[in-house]
Protein backbone atom coordinates (compact mmCIF):
# COMPACT_ATOMS: atom_id res chain seq x y z
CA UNK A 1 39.33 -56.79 8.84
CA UNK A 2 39.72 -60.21 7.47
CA UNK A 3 42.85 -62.12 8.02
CA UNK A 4 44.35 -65.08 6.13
CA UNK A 5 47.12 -66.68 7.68
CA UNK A 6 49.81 -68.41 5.24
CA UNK A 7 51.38 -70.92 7.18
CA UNK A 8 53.46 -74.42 6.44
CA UNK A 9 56.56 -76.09 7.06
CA UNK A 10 59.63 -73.40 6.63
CA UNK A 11 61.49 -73.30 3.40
CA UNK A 12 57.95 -74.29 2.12
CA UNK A 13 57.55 -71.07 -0.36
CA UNK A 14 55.17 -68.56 2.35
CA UNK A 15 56.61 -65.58 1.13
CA UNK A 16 56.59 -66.36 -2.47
CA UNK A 17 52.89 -67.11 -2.23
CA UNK A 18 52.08 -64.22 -0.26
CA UNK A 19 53.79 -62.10 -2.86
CA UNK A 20 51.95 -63.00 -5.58
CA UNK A 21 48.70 -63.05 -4.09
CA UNK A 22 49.38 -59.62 -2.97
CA UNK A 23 49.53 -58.30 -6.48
CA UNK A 24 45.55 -58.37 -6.29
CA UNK A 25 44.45 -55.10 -4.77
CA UNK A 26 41.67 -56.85 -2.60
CA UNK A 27 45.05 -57.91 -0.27
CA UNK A 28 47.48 -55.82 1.84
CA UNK A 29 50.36 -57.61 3.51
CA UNK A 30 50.66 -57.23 7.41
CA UNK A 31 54.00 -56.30 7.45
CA UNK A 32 52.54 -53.26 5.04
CA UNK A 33 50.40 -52.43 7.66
CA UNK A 34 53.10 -52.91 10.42
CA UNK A 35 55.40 -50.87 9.27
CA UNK A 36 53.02 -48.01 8.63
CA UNK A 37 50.89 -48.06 11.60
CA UNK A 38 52.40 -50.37 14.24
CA UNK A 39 55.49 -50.14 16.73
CA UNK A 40 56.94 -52.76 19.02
CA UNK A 41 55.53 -51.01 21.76
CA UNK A 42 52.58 -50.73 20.26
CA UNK A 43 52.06 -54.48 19.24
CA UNK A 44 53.21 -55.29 22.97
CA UNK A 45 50.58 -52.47 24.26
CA UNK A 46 47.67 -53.90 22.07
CA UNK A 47 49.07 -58.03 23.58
CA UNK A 48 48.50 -57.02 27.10
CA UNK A 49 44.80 -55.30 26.28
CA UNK A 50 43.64 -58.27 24.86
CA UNK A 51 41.95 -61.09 26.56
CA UNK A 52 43.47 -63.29 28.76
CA UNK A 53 46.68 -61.26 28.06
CA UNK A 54 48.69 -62.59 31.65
CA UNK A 55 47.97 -66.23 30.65
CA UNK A 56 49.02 -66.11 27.49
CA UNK A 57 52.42 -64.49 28.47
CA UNK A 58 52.92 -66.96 31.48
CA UNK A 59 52.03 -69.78 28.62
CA UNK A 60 54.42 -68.03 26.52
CA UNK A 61 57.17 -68.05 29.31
CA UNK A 62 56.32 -71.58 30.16
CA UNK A 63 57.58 -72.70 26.38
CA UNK A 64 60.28 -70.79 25.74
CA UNK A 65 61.96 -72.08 29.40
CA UNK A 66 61.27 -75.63 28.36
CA UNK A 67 62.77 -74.87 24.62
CA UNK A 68 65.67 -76.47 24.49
CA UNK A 69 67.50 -73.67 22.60
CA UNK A 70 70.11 -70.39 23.44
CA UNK A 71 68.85 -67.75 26.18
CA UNK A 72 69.18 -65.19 22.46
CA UNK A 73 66.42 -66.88 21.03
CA UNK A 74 63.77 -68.15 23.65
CA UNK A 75 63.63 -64.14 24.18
CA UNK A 76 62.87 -64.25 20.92
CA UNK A 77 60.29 -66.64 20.91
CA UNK A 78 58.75 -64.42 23.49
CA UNK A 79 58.86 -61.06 21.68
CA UNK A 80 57.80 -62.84 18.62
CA UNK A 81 54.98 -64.45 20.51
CA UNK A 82 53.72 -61.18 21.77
CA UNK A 83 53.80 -59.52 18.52
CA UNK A 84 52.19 -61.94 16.68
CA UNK A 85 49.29 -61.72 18.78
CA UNK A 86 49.25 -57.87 19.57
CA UNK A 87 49.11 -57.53 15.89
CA UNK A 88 46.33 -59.98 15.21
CA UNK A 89 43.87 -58.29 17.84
CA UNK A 90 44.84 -54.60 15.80
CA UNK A 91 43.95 -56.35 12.18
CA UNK A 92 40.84 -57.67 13.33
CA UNK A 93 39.35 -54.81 14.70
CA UNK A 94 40.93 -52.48 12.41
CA UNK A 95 37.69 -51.58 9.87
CA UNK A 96 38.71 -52.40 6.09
CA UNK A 97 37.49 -54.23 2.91
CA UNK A 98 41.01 -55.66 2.20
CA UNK A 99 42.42 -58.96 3.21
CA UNK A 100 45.38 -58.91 5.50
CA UNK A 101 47.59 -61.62 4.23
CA UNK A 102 49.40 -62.39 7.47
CA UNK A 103 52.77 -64.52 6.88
CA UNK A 104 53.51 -66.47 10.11
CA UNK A 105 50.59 -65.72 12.47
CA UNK A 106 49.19 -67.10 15.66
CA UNK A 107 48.82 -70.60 13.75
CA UNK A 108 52.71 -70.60 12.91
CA UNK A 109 53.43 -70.73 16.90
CA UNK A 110 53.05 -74.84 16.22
CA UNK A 111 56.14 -74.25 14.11
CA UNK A 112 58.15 -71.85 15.80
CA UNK A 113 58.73 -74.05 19.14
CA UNK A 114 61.05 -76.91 16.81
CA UNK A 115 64.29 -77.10 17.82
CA UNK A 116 67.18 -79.53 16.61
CA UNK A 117 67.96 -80.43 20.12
CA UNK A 118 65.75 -82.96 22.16
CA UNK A 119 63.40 -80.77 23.59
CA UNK A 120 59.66 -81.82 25.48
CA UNK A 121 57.62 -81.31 22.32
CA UNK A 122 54.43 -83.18 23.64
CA UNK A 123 53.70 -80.74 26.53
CA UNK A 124 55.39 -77.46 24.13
CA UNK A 125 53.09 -78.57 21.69
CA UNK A 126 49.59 -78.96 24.63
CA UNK A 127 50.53 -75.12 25.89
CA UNK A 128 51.17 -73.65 22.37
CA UNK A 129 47.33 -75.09 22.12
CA UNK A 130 46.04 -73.84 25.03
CA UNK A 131 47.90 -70.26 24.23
CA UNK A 132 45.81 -70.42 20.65
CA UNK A 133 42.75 -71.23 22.69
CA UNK A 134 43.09 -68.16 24.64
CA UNK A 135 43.89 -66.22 21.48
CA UNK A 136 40.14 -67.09 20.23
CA UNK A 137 41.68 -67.48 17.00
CA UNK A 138 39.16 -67.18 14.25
CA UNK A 139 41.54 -66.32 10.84
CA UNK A 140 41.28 -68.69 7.89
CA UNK A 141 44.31 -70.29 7.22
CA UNK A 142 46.49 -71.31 4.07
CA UNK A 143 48.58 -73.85 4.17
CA UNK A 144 51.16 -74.11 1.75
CA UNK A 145 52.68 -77.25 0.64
CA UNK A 146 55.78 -79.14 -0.57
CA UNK A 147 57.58 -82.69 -1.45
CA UNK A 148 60.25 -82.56 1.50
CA UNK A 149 63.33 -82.35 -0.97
CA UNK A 150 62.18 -79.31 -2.66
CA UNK A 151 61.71 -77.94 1.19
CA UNK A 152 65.24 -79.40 1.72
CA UNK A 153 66.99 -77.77 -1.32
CA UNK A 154 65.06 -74.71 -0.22
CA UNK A 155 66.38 -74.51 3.18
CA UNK A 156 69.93 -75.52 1.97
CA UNK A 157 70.29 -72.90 -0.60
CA UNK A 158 69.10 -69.86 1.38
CA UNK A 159 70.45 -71.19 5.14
CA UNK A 160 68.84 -71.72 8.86
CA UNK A 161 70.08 -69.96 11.66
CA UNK A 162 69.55 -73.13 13.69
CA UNK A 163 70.26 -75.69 10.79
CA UNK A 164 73.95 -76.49 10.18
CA UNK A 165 73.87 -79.84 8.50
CA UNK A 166 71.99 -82.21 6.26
CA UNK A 167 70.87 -84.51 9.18
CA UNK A 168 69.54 -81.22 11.10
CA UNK A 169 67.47 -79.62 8.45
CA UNK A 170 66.09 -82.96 7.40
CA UNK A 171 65.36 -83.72 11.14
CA UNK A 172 63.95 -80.18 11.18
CA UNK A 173 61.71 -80.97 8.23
CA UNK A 174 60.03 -84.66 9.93
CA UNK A 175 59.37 -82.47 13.27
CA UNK A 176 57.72 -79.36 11.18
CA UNK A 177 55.66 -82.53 9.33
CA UNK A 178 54.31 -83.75 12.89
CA UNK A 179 53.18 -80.17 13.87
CA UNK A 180 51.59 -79.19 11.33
CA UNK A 181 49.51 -82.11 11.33
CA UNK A 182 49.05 -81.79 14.67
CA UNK A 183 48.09 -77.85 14.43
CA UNK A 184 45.77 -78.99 11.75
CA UNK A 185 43.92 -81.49 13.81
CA UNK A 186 43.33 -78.44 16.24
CA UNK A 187 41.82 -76.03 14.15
CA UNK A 188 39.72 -78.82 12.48
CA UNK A 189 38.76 -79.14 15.88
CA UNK A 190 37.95 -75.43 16.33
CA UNK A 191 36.14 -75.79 12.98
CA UNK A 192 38.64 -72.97 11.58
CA UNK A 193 38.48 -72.33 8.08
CA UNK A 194 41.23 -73.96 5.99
CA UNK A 195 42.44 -74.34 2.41
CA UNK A 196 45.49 -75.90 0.89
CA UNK A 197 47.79 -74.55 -1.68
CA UNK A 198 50.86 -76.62 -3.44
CA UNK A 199 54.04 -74.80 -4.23
């Protein structure tokens, strides 16, 4: 199965954009196809079959202990992690003509390791690479687009867990900036497939 990842700076406008390209019948959304055919134990199963399954997870472990954010959520990082790559390996070998539109993939791991606290971003940022390497990612990606104040009034309006004031979110926005350049420097690298999209 094909997969298209929709990725970008949160608040950017994924969702909305996977919506509506979901409305053509040649796409089915992942969480569609989670919530029909795949458990947590099942995405966690299909992580540890895939290759290089142990050094991803030690990766994995290695960033969330050097996140610099609550005990609560670098578990979370780790389940997410897991997941997100579990359910990648089951889409691509699963044997369909659709496109799985996959909101906040493998590629969205350059995102996910921000936090509004000094943290070690450099070396976060060189594992989360080398855990992507050993993913042998090979989705195209969509990256969705914004002016930073419409990502701002986005992310003001609706709330962040993490976020709780103007200084934080905008910080939050600059650091999402640098790694998304940075993750697309990689996969131009890898020679992935990208396109661009403005919302």
């Amino acid at each position: 199965m094909k997969i298209i990842e929709v990725t970008g700076v949160s608040g950017v406008g994924k969702s909305y954009i996977i919506n509506q390209m979901a409305k053509d019948e040649n796409y089915v959304l992942d969480t569609t196809i989670e919530e029909n055919e795949l458990s947590d134990f099942k995405l966690f199963y299909l992580f540890f079959k895939t290759k290089n399954a142990f050094k991803m997870f030690f990766l994995i472990n290695r960033v969330a202990v050097r996140l610099n954010i609550s005990l609560f959520h670098k578990l979370n990082f780790i389940r997410n992690s897991i997941k997100k790559i579990g359910k990648n390996s089951y889409l691509l070998a699963k044997k369909s003509d659709k496109i799985a539109l996959v909101d906040e993939g493998i590629s969205q791991l350059f995102q996910n390791i921000i936090t509004v606290k000094e943290s070690d971003d450099e070396n976060n940022l060189r594992l989360v690479k080398k855990i992507v390497l050993l993913s042998e990612f090979r989705n195209e990606i969509l990256i969705i687009q914004s002016e930073d104040e419409n990502i701002f009034e986005r992310l003001s309006s609706r709330g962040h867990k993490r976020l709780k004031n103007e200084n934080e979110m905008r910080g939050f926005i600059a650091k999402s900036r640098l790694n998304m350049e940075i993750m697309i420097k990689k996969f131009k690298e890898e020679k992935i497939c990208m396109s661009y999209q403005k919302n």
